[in-house]
N, C-alpha and C. Protein backbone atom coordinates (compact mmCIF):
# COMPACT_ATOMS: atom_id res chain seq x y z
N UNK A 1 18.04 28.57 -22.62
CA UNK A 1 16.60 28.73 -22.66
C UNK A 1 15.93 27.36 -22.66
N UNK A 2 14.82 27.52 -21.41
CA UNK A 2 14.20 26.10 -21.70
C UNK A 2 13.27 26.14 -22.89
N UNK A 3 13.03 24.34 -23.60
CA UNK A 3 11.81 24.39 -24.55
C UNK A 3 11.17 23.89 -24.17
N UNK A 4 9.90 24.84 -23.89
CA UNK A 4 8.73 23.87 -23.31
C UNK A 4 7.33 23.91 -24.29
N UNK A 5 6.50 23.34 -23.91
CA UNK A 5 5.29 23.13 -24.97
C UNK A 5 4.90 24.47 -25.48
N UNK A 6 4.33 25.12 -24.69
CA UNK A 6 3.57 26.52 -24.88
C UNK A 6 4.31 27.43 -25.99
N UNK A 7 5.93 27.47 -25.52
CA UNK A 7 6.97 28.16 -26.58
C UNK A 7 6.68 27.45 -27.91
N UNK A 8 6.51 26.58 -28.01
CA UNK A 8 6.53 25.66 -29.37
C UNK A 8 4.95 25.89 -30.30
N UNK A 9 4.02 25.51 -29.31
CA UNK A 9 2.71 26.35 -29.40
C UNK A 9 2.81 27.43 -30.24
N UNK A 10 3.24 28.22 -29.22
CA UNK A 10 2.99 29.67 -30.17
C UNK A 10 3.95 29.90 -31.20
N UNK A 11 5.37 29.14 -31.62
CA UNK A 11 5.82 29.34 -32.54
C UNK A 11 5.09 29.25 -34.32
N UNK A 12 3.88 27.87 -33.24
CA UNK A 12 3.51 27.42 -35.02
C UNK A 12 2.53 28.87 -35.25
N UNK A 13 1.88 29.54 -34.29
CA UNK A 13 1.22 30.86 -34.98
C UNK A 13 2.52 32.11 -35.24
N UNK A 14 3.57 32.18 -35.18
CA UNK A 14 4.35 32.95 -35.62
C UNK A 14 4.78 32.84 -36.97
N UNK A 15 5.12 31.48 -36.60
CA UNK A 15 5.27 31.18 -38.33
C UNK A 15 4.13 31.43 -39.34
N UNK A 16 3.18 30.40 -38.94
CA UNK A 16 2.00 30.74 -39.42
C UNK A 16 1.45 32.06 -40.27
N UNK A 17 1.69 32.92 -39.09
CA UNK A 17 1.72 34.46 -39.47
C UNK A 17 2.54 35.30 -40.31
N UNK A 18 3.55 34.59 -40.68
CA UNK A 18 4.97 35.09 -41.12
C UNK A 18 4.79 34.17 -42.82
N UNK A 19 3.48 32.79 -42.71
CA UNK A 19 3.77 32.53 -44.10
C UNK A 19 5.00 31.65 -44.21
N UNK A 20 5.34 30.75 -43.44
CA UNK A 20 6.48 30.07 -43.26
C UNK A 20 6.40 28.78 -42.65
N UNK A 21 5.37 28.49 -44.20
CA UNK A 21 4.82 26.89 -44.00
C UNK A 21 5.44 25.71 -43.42
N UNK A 22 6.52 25.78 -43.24
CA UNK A 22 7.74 24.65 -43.16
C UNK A 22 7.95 24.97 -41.80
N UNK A 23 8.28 26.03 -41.43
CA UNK A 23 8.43 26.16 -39.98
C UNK A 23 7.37 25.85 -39.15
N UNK A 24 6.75 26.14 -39.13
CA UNK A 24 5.07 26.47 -38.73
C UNK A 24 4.69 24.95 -38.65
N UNK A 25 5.04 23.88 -39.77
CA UNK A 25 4.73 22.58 -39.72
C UNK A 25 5.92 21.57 -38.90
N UNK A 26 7.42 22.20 -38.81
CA UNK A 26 8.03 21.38 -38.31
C UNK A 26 7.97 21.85 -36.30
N UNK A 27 7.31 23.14 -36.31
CA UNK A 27 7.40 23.34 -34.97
C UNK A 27 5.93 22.07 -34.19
N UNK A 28 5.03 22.06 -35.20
CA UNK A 28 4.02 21.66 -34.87
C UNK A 28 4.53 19.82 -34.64
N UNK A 29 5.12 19.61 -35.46
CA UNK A 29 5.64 17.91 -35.40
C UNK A 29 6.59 17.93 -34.30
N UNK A 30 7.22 18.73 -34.21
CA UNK A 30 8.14 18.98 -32.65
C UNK A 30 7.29 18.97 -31.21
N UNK A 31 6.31 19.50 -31.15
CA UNK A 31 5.41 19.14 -30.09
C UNK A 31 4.36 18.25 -30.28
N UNK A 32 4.26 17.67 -31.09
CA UNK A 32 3.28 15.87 -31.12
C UNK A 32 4.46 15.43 -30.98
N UNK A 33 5.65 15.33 -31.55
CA UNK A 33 6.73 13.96 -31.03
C UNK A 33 7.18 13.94 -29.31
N UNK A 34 7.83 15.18 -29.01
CA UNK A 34 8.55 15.49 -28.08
C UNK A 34 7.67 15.91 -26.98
N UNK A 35 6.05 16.10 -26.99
CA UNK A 35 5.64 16.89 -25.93
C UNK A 35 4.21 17.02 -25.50
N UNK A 36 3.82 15.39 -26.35
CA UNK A 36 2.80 15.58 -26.29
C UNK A 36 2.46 13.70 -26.23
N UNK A 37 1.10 13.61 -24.80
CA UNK A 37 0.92 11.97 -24.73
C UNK A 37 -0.14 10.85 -26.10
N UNK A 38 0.11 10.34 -25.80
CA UNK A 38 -1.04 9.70 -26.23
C UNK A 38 -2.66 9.78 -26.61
N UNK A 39 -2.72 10.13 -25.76
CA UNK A 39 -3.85 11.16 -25.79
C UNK A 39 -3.96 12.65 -26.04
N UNK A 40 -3.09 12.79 -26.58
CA UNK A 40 -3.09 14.56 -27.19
C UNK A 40 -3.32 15.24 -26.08
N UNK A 41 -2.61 14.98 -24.90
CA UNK A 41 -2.25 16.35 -24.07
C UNK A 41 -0.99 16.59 -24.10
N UNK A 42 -0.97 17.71 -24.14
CA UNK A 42 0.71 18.19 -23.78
C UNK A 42 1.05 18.14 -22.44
N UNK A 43 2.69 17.86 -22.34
CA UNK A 43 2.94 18.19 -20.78
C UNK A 43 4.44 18.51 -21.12
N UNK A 44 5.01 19.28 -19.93
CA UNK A 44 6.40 19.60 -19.71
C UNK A 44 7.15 18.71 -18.98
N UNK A 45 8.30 18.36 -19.60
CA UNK A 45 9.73 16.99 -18.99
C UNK A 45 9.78 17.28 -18.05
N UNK A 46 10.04 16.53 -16.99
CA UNK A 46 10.19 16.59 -15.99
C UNK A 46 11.64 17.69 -16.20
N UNK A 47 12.06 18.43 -15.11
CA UNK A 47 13.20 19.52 -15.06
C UNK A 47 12.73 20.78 -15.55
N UNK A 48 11.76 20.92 -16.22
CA UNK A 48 11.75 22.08 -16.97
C UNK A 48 11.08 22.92 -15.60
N UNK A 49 11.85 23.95 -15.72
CA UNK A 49 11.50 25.12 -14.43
C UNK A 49 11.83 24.41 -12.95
N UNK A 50 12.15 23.26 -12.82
CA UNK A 50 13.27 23.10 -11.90
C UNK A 50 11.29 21.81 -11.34
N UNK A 51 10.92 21.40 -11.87
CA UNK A 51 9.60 20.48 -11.63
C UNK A 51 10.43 19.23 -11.37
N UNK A 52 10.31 18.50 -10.65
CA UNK A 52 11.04 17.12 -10.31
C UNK A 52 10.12 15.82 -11.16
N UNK A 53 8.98 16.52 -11.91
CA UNK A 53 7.85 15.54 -12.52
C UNK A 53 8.03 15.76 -13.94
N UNK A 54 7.31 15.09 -14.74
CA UNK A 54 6.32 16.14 -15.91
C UNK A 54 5.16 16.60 -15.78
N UNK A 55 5.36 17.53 -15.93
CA UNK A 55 3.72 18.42 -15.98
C UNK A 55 2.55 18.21 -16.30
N UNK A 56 1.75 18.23 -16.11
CA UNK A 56 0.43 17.99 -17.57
C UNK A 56 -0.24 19.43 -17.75
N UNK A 57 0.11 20.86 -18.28
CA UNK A 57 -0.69 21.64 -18.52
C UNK A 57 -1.65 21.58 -20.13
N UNK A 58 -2.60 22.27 -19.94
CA UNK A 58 -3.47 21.91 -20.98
C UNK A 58 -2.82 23.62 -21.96
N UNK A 59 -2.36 24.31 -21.83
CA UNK A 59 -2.08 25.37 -22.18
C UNK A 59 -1.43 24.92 -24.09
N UNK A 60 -0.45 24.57 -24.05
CA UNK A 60 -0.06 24.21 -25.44
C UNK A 60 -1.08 23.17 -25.89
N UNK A 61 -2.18 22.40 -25.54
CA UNK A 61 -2.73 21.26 -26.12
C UNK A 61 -3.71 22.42 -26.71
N UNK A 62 -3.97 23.56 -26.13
CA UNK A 62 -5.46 24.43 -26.33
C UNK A 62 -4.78 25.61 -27.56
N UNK A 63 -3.15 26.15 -27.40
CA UNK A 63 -2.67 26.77 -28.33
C UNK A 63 -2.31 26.28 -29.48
N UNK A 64 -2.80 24.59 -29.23
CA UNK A 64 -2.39 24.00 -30.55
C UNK A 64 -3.60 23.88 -31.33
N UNK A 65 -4.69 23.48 -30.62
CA UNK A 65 -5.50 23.53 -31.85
C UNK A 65 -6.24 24.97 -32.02
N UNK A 66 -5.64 25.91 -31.47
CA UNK A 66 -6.21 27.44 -32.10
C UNK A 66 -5.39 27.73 -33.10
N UNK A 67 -4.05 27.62 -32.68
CA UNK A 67 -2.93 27.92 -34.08
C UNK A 67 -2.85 27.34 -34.91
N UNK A 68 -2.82 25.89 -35.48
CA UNK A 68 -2.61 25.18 -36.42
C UNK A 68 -4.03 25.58 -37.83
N UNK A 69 -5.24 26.03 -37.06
CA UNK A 69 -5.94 26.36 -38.39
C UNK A 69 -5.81 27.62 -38.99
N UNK A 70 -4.76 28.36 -38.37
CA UNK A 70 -3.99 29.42 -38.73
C UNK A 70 -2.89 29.51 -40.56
N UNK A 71 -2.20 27.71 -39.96
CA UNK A 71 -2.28 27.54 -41.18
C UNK A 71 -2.83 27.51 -42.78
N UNK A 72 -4.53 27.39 -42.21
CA UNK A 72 -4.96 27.06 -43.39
C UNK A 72 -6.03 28.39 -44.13
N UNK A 73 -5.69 29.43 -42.79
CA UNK A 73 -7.07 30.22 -43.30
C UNK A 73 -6.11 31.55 -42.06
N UNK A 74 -6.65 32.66 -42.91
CA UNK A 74 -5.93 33.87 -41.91
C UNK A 74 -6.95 35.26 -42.36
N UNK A 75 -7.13 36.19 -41.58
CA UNK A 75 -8.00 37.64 -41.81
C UNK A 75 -7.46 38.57 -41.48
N UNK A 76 -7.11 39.43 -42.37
CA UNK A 76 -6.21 40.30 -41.67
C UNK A 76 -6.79 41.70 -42.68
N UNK A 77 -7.07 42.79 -41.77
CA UNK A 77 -7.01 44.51 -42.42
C UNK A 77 -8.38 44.09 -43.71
N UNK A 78 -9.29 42.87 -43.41
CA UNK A 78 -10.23 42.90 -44.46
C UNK A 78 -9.97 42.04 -45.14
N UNK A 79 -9.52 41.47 -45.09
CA UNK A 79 -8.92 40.16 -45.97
C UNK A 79 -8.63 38.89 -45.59
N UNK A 80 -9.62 38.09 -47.01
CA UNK A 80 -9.69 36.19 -45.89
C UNK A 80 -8.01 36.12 -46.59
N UNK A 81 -7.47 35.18 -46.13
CA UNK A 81 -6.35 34.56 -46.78
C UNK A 81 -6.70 32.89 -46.96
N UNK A 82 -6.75 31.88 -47.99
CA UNK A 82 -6.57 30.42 -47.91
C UNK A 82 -5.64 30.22 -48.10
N UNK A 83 -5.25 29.03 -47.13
CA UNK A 83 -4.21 28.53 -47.23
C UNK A 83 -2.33 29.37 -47.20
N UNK A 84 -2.56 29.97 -46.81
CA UNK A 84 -1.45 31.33 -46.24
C UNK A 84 -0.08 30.19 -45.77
N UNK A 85 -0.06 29.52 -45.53
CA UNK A 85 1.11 28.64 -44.93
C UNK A 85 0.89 27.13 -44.66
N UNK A 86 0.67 26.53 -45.63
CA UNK A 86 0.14 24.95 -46.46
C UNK A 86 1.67 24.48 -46.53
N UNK A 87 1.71 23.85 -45.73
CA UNK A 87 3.23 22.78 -45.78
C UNK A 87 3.26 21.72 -46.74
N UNK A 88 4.44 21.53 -47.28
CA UNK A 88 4.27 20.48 -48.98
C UNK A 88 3.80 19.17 -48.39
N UNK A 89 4.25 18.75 -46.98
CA UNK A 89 3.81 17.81 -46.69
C UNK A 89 2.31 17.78 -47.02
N UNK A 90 1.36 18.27 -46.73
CA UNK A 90 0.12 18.53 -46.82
C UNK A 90 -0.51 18.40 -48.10
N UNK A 91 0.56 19.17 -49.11
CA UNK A 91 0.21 19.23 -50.19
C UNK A 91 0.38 17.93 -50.56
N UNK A 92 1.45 17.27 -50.85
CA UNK A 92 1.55 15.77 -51.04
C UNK A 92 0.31 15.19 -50.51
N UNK A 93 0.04 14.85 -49.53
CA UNK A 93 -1.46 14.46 -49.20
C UNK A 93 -2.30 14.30 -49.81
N UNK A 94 -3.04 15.64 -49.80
CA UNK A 94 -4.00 15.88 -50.75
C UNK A 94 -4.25 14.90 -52.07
């Protein structure tokens, strides 16, 4: 299976969703290290889907900043949630 941005993307709202702060935060550091420029776009390695380039889609740069405040705030069946999946890193921060 290839890993490409978008997969990684939407992992951090799975986790997210699942309450699985750690995941949710290490998927998110996996696509700023591995998959993402300088300028906070994402793009796909060259090879992925048989591309002889790297890519530049904006698709994971746009699923990233919808999912990541997923982390910090969630609504579900009537209900706010704060902070639902707050990674210790974060917490240390603070």
């Amino acid at each position: 299976m290839e890993d490409v941005e978008w997969s990684r993307a939407n992992l951090i709202n799975y986790f997210a969703r699942l309450r699985d702060a750690e995941a949710a935060h290490d998927e998110m550091l996996g696509l700023l290290r591995e998959a993402t420029e300088t300028n906070l776009l994402t793009f796909s390695r060259s090879g992925v889907a048989g591309a002889p380039l790297a890519l530049l889609p904006l698709t994971a740069t746009c699923r990233l900043c919808r999912n990541w405040p997923k982390m910090l705030l969630q609504s579900h069946a009537g209900e706010l949630h704060l902070l639902p999946a707050l990674p210790n890193a974060w917490r240390a921060a603070a």
